[in-house]
PDB file of N, CA and C in Angstrom:
ATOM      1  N   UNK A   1     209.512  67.093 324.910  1.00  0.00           N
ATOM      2  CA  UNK A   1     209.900  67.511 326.239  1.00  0.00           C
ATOM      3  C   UNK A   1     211.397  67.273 326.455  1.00  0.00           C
ATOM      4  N   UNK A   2     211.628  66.369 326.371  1.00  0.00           N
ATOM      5  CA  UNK A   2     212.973  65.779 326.363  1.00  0.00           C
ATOM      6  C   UNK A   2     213.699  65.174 324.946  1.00  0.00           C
ATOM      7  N   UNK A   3     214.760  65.022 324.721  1.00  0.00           N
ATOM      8  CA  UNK A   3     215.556  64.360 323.619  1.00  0.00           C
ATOM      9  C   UNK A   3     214.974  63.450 323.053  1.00  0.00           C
ATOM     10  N   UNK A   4     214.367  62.389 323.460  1.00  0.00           N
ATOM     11  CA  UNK A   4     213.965  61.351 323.395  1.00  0.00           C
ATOM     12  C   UNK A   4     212.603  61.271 323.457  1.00  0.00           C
ATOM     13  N   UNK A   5     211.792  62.041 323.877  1.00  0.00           N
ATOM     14  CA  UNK A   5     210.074  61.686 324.802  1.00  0.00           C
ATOM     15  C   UNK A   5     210.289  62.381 325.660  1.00  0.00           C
ATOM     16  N   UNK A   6     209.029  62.053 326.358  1.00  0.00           N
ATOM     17  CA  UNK A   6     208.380  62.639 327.791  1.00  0.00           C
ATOM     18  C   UNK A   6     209.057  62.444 328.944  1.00  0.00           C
ATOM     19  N   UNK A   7     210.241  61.277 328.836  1.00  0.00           N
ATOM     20  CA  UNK A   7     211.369  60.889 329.854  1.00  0.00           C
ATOM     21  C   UNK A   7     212.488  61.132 329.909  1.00  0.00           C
ATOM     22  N   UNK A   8     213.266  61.954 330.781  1.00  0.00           N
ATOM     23  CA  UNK A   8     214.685  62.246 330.557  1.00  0.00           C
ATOM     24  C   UNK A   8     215.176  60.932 330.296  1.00  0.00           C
ATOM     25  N   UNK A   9     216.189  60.793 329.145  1.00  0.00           N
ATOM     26  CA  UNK A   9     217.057  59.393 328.851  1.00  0.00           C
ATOM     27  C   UNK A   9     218.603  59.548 328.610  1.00  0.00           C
ATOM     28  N   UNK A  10     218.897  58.484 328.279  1.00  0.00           N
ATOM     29  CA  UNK A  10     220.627  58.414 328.253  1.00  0.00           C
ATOM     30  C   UNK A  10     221.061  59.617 326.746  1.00  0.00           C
ATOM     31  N   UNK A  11     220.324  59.929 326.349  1.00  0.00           N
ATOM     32  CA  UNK A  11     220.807  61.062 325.121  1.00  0.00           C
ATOM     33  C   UNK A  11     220.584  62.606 326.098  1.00  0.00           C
ATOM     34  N   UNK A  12     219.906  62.345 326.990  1.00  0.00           N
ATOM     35  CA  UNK A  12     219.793  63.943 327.861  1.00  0.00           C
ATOM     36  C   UNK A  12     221.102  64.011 328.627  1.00  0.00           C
ATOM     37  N   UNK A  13     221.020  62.784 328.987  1.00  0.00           N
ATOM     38  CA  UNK A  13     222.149  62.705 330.294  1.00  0.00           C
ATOM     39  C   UNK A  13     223.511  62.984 329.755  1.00  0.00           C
ATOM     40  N   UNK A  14     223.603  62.405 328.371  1.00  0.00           N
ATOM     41  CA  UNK A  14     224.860  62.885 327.759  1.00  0.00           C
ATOM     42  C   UNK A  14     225.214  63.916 327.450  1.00  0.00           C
ATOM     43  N   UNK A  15     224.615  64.747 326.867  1.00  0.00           N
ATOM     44  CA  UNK A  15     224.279  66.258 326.285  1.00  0.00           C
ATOM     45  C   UNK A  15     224.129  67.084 327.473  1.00  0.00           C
ATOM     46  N   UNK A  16     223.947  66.859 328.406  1.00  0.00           N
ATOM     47  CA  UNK A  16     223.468  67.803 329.550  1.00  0.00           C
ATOM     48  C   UNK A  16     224.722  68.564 330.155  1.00  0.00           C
ATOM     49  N   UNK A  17     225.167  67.577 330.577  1.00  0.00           N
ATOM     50  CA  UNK A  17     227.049  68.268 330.903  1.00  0.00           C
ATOM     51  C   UNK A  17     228.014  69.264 329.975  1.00  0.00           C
ATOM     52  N   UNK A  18     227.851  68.979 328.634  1.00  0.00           N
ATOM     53  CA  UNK A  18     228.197  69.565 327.581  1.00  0.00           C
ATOM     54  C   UNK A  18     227.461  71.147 328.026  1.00  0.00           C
ATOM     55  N   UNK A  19     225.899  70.742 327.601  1.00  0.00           N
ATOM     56  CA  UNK A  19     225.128  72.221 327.756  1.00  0.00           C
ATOM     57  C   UNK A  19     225.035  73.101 328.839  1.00  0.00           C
ATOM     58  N   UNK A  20     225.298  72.374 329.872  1.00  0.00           N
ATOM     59  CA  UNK A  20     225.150  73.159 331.083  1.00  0.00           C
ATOM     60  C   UNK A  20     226.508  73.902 331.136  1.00  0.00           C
ATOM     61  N   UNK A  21     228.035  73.479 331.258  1.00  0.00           N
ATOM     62  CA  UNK A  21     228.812  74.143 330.881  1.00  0.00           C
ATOM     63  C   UNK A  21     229.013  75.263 329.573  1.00  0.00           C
ATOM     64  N   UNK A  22     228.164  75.149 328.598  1.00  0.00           N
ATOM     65  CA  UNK A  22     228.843  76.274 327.693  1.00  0.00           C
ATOM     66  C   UNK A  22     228.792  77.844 328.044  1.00  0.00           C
ATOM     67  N   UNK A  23     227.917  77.971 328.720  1.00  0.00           N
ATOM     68  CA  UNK A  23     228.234  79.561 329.438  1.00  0.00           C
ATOM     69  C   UNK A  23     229.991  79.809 329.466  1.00  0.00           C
ATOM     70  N   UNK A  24     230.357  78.566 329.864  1.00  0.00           N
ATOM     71  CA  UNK A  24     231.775  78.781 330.007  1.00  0.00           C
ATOM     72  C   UNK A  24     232.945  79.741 328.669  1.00  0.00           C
ATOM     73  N   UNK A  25     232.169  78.983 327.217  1.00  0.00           N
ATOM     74  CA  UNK A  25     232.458  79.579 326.089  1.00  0.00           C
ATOM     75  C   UNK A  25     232.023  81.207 326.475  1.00  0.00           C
ATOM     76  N   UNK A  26     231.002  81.342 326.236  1.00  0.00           N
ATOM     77  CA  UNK A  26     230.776  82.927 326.467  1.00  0.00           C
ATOM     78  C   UNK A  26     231.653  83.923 327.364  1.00  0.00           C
ATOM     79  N   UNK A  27     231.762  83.350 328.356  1.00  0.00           N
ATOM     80  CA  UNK A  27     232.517  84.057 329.234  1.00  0.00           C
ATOM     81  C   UNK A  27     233.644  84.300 329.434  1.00  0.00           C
ATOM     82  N   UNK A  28     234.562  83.347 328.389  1.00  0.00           N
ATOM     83  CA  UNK A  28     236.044  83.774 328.280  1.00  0.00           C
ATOM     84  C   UNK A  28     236.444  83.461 326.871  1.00  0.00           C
ATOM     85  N   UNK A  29     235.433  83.700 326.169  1.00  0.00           N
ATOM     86  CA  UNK A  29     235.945  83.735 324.536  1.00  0.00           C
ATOM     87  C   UNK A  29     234.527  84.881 323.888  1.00  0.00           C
ATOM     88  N   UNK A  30     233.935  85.574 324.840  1.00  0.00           N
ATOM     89  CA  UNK A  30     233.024  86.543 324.262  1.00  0.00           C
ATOM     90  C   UNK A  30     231.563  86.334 324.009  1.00  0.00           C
ATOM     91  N   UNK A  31     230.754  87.055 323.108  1.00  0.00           N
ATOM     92  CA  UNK A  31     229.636  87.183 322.557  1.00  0.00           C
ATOM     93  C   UNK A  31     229.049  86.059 321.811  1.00  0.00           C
ATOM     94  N   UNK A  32     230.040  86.431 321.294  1.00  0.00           N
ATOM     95  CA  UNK A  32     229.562  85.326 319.726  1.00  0.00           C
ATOM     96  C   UNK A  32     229.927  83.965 319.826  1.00  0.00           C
ATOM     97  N   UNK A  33     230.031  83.839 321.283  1.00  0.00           N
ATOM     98  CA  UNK A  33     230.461  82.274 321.706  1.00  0.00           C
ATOM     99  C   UNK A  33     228.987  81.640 322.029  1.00  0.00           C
ATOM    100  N   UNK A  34     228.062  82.459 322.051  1.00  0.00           N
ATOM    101  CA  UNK A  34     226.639  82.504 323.209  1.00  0.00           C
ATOM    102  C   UNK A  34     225.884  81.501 321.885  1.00  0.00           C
ATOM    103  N   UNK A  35     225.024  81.012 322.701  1.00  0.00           N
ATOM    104  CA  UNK A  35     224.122  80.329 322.177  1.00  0.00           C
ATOM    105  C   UNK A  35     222.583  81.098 322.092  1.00  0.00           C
ATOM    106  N   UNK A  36     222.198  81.945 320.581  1.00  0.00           N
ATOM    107  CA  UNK A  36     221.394  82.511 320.618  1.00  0.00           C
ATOM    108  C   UNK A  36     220.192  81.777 321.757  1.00  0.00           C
ATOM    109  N   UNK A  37     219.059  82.890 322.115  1.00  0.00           N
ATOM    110  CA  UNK A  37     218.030  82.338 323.246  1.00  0.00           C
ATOM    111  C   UNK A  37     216.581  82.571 322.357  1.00  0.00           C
ATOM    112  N   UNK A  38     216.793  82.745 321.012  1.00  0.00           N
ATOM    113  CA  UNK A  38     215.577  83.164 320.569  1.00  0.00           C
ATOM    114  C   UNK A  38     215.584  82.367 318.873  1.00  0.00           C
ATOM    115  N   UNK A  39     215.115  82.357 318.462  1.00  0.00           N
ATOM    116  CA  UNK A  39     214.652  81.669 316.964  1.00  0.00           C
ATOM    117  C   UNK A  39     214.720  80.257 317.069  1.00  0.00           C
ATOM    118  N   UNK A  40     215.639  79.440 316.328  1.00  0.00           N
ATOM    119  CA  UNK A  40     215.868  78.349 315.971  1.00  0.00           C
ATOM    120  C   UNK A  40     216.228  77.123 317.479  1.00  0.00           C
ATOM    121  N   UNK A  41     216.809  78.101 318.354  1.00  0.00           N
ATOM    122  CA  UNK A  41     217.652  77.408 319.062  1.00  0.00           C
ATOM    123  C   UNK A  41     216.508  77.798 320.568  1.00  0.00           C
ATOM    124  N   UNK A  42     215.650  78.407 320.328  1.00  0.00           N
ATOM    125  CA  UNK A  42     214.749  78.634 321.803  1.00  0.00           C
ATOM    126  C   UNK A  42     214.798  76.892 322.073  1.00  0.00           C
ATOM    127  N   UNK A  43     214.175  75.906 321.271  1.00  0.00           N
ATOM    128  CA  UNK A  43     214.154  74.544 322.202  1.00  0.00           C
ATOM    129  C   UNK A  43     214.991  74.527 322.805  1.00  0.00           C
ATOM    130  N   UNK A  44     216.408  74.487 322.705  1.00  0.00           N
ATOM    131  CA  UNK A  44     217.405  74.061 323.003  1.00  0.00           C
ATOM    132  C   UNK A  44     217.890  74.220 324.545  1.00  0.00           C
ATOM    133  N   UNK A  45     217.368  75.660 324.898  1.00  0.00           N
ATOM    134  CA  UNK A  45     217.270  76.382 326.122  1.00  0.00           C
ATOM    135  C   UNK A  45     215.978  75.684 326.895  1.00  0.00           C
ATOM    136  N   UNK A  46     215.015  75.704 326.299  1.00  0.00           N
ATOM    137  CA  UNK A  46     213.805  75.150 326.759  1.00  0.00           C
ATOM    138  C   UNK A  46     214.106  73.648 327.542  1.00  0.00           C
ATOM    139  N   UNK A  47     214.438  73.292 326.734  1.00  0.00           N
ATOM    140  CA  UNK A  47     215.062  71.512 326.371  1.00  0.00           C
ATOM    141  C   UNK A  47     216.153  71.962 328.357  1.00  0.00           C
ATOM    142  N   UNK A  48     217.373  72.761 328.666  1.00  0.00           N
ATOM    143  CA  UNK A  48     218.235  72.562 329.376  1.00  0.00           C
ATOM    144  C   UNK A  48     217.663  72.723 330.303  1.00  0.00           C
ATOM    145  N   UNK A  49     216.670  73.607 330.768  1.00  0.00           N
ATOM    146  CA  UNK A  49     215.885  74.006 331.472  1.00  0.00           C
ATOM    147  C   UNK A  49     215.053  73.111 332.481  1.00  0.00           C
ATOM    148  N   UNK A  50     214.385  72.175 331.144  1.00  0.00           N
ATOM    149  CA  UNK A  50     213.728  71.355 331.982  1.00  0.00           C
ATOM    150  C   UNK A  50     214.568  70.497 332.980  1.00  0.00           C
ATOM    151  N   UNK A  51     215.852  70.320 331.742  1.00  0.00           N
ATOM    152  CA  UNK A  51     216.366  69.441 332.618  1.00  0.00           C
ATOM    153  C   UNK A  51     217.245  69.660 334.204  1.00  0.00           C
ATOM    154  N   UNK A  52     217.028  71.384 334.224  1.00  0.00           N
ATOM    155  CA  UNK A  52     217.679  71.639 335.392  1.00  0.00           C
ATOM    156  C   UNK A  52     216.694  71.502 336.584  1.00  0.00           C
ATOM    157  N   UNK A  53     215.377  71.570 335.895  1.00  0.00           N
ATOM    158  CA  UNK A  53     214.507  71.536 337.030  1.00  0.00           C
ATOM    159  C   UNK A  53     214.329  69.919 338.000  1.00  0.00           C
ATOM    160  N   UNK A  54     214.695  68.891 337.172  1.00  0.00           N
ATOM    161  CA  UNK A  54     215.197  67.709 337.795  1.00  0.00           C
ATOM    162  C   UNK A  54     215.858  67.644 338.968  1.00  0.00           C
ATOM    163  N   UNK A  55     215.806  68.031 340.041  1.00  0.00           N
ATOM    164  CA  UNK A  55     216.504  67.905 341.633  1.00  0.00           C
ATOM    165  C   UNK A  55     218.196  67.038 341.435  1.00  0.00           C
ATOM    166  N   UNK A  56     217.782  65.985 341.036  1.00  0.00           N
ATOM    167  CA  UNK A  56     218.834  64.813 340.742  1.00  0.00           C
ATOM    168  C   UNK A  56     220.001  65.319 339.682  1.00  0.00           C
ATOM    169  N   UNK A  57     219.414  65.822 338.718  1.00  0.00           N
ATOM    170  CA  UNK A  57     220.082  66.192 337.862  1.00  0.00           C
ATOM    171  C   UNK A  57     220.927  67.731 338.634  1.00  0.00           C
ATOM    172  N   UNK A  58     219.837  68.673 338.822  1.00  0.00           N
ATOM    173  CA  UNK A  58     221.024  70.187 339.431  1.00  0.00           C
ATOM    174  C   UNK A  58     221.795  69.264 340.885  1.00  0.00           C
ATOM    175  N   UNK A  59     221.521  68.951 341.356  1.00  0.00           N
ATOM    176  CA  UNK A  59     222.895  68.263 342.357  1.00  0.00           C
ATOM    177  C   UNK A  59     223.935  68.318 341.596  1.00  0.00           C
ATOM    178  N   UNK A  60     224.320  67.535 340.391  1.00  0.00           N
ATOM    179  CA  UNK A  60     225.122  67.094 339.767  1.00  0.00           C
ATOM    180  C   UNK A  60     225.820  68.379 338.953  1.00  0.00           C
ATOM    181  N   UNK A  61     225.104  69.657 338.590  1.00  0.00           N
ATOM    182  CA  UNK A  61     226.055  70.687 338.310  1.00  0.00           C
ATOM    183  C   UNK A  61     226.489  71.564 338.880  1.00  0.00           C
ATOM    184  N   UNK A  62     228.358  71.745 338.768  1.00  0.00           N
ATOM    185  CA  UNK A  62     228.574  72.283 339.414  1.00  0.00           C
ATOM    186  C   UNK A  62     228.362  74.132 339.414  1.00  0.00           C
ATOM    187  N   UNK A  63     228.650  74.933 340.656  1.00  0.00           N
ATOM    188  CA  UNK A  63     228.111  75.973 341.060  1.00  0.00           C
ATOM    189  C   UNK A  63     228.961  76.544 339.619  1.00  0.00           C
ATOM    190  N   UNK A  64     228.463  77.630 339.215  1.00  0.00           N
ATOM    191  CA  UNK A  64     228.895  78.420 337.638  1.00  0.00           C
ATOM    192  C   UNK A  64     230.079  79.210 338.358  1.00  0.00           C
ATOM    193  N   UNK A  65     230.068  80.470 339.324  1.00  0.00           N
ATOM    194  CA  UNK A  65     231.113  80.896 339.794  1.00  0.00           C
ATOM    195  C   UNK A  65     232.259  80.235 340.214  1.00  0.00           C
ATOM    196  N   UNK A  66     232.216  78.920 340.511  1.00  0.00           N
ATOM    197  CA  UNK A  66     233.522  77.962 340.893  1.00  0.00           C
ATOM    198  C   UNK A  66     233.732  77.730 340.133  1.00  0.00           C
ATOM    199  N   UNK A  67     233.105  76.640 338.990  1.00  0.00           N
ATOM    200  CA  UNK A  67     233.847  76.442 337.998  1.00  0.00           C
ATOM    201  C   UNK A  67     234.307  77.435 337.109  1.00  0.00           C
ATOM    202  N   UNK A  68     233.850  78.305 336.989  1.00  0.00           N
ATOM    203  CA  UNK A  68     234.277  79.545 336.214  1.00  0.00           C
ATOM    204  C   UNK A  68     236.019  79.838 337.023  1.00  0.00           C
ATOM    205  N   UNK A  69     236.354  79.992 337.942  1.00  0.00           N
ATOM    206  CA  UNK A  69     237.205  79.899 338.696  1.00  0.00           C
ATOM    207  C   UNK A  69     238.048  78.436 338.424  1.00  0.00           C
ATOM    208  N   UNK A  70     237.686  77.251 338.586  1.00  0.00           N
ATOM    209  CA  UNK A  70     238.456  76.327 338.171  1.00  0.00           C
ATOM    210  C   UNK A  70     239.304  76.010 336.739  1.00  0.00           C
ATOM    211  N   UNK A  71     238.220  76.658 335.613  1.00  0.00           N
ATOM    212  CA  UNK A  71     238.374  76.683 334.267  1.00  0.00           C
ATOM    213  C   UNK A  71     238.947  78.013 334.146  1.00  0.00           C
ATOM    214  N   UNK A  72     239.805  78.417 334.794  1.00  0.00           N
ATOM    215  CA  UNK A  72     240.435  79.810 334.117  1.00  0.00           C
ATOM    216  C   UNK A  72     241.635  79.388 333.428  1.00  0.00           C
ATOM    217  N   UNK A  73     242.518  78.422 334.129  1.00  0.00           N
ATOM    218  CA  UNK A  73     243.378  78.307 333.776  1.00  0.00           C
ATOM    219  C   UNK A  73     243.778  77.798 332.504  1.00  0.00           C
ATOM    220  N   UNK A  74     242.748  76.830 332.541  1.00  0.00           N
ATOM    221  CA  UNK A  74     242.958  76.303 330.530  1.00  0.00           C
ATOM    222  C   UNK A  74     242.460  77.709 329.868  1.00  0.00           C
ATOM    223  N   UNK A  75     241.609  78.064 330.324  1.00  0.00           N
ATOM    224  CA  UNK A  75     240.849  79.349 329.302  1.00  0.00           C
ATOM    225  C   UNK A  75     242.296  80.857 328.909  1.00  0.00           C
ATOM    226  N   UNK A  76     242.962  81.256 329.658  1.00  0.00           N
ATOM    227  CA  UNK A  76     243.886  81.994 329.818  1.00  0.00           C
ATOM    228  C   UNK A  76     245.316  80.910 329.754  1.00  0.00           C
ATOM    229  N   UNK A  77     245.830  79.843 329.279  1.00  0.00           N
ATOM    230  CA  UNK A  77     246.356  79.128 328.915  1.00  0.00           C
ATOM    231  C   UNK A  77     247.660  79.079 330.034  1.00  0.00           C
ATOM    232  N   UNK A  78     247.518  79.033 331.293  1.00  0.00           N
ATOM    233  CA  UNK A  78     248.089  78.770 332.591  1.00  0.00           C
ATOM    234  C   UNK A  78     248.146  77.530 333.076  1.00  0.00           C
ATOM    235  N   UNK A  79     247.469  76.881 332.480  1.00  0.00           N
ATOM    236  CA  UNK A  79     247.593  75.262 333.246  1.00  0.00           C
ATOM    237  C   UNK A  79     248.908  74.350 333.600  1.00  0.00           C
ATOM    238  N   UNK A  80     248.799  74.157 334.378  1.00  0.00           N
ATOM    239  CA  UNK A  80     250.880  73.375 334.570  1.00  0.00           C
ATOM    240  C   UNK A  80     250.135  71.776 334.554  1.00  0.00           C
ATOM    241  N   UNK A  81     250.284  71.155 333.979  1.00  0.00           N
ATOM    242  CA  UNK A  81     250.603  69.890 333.614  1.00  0.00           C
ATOM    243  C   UNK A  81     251.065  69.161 332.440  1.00  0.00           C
ATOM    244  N   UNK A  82     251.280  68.237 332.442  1.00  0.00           N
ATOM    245  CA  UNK A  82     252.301  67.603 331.382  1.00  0.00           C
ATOM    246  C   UNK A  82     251.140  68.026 329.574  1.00  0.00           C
ATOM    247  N   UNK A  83     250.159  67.615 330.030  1.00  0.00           N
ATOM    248  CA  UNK A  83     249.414  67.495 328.791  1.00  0.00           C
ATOM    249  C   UNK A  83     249.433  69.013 328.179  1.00  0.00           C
ATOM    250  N   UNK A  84     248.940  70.120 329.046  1.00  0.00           N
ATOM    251  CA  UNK A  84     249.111  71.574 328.958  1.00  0.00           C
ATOM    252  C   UNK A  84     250.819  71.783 328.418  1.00  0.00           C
ATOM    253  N   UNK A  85     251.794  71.435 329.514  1.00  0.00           N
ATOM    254  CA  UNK A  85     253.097  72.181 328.729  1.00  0.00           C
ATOM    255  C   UNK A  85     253.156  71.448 327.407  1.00  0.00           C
ATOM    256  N   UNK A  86     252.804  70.343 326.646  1.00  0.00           N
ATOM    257  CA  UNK A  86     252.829  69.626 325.338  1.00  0.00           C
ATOM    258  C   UNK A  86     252.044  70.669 324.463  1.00  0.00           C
ATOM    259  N   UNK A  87     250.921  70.932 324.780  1.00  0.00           N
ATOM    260  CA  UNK A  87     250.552  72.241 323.603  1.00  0.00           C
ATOM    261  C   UNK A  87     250.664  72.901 324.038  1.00  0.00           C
ATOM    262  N   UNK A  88     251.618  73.688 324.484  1.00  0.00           N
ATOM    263  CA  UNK A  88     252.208  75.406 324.440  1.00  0.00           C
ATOM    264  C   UNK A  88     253.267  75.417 323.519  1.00  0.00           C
ATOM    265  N   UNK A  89     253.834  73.612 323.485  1.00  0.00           N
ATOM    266  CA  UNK A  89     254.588  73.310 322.772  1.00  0.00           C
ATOM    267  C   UNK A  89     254.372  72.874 321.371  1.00  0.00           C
ATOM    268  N   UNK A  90     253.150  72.854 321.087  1.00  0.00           N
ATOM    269  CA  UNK A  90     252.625  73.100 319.804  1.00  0.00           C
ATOM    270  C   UNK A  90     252.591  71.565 319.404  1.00  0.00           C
ATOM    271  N   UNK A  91     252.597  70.964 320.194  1.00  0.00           N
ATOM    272  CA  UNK A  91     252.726  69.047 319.712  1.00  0.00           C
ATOM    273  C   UNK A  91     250.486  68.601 320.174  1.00  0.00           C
ATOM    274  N   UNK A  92     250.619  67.640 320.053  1.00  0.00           N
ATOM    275  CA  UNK A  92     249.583  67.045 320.389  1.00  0.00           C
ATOM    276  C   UNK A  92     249.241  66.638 322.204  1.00  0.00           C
ATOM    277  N   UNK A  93     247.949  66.245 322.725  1.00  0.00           N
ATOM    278  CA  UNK A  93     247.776  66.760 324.064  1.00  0.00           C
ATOM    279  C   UNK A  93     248.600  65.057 324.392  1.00  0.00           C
ATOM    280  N   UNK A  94     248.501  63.989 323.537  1.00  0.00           N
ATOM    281  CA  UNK A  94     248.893  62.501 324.465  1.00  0.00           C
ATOM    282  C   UNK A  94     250.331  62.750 323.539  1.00  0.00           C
ATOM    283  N   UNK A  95     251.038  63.908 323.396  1.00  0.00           N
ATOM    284  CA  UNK A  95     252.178  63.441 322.781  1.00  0.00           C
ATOM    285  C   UNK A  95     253.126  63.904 323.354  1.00  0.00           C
ATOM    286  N   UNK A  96     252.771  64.224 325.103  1.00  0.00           N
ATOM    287  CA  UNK A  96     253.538  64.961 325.875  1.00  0.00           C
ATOM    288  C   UNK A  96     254.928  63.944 326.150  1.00  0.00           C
ATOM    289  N   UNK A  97     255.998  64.397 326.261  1.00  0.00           N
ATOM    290  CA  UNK A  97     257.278  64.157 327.019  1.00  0.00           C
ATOM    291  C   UNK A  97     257.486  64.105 328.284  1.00  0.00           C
ATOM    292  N   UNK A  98     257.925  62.972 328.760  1.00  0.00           N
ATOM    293  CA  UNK A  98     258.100  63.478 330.431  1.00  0.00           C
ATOM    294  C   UNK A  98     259.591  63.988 330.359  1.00  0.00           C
ATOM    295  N   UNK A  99     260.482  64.002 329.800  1.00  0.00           N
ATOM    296  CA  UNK A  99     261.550  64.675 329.468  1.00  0.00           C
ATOM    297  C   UNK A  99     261.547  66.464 330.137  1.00  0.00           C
ATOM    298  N   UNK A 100     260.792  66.702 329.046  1.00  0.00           N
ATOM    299  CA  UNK A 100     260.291  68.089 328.654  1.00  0.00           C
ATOM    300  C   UNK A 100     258.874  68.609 329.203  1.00  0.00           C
ATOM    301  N   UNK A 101     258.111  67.845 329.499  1.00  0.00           N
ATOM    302  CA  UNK A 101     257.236  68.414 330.005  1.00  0.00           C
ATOM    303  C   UNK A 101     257.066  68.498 331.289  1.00  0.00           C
TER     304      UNK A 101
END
């Protein structure tokens, strides 16, 4: 049912945020970003599912059209902050400059 057993646990709770966002991949890097819904990987969907049906748990994710909206900017590589202008600059994300960035 769950990761673990019959009880949502600290391996769901971790994984859950990850999974519930990847639509995000699909939607601004394409097709083949998608997480097939059929063969190997049907649990997997099965598996997110349940866990959306948890009340406690969907509180906690946010609405898909907003964040889709919040996440544009890293996705289309617009973001203004120090860590962002450091890789446009082709350096590492903690190897930003306050100089330069």
């Amino acid at each position: 049912k769950f990761r673990l057993g019959d009880e949502l646990s600290i391996a769901d709770l971790a994984l859950l945020p990850w999974a519930y966002r990847f639509y995000v991949f699909e939607h601004y890097r394409g097709e083949s970003f998608a997480i097939p819904r059929a063969g190997a990987l049907e649990h997997y969907h099965a598996w997110l599912e349940r866990c959306l049906q948890i009340p406690a748990v969907r509180r906690t994710c946010p609405d898909k059209a907003r964040y889709l909206e919040h996440i544009a900017k890293y996705a289309t590589n617009t973001a203004r902050s120090k860590v962002a202008n450091a890789v446009r600059r082709g350096v590492q994300a903690h190897e930003y400059d306050d100089e330069k960035d």
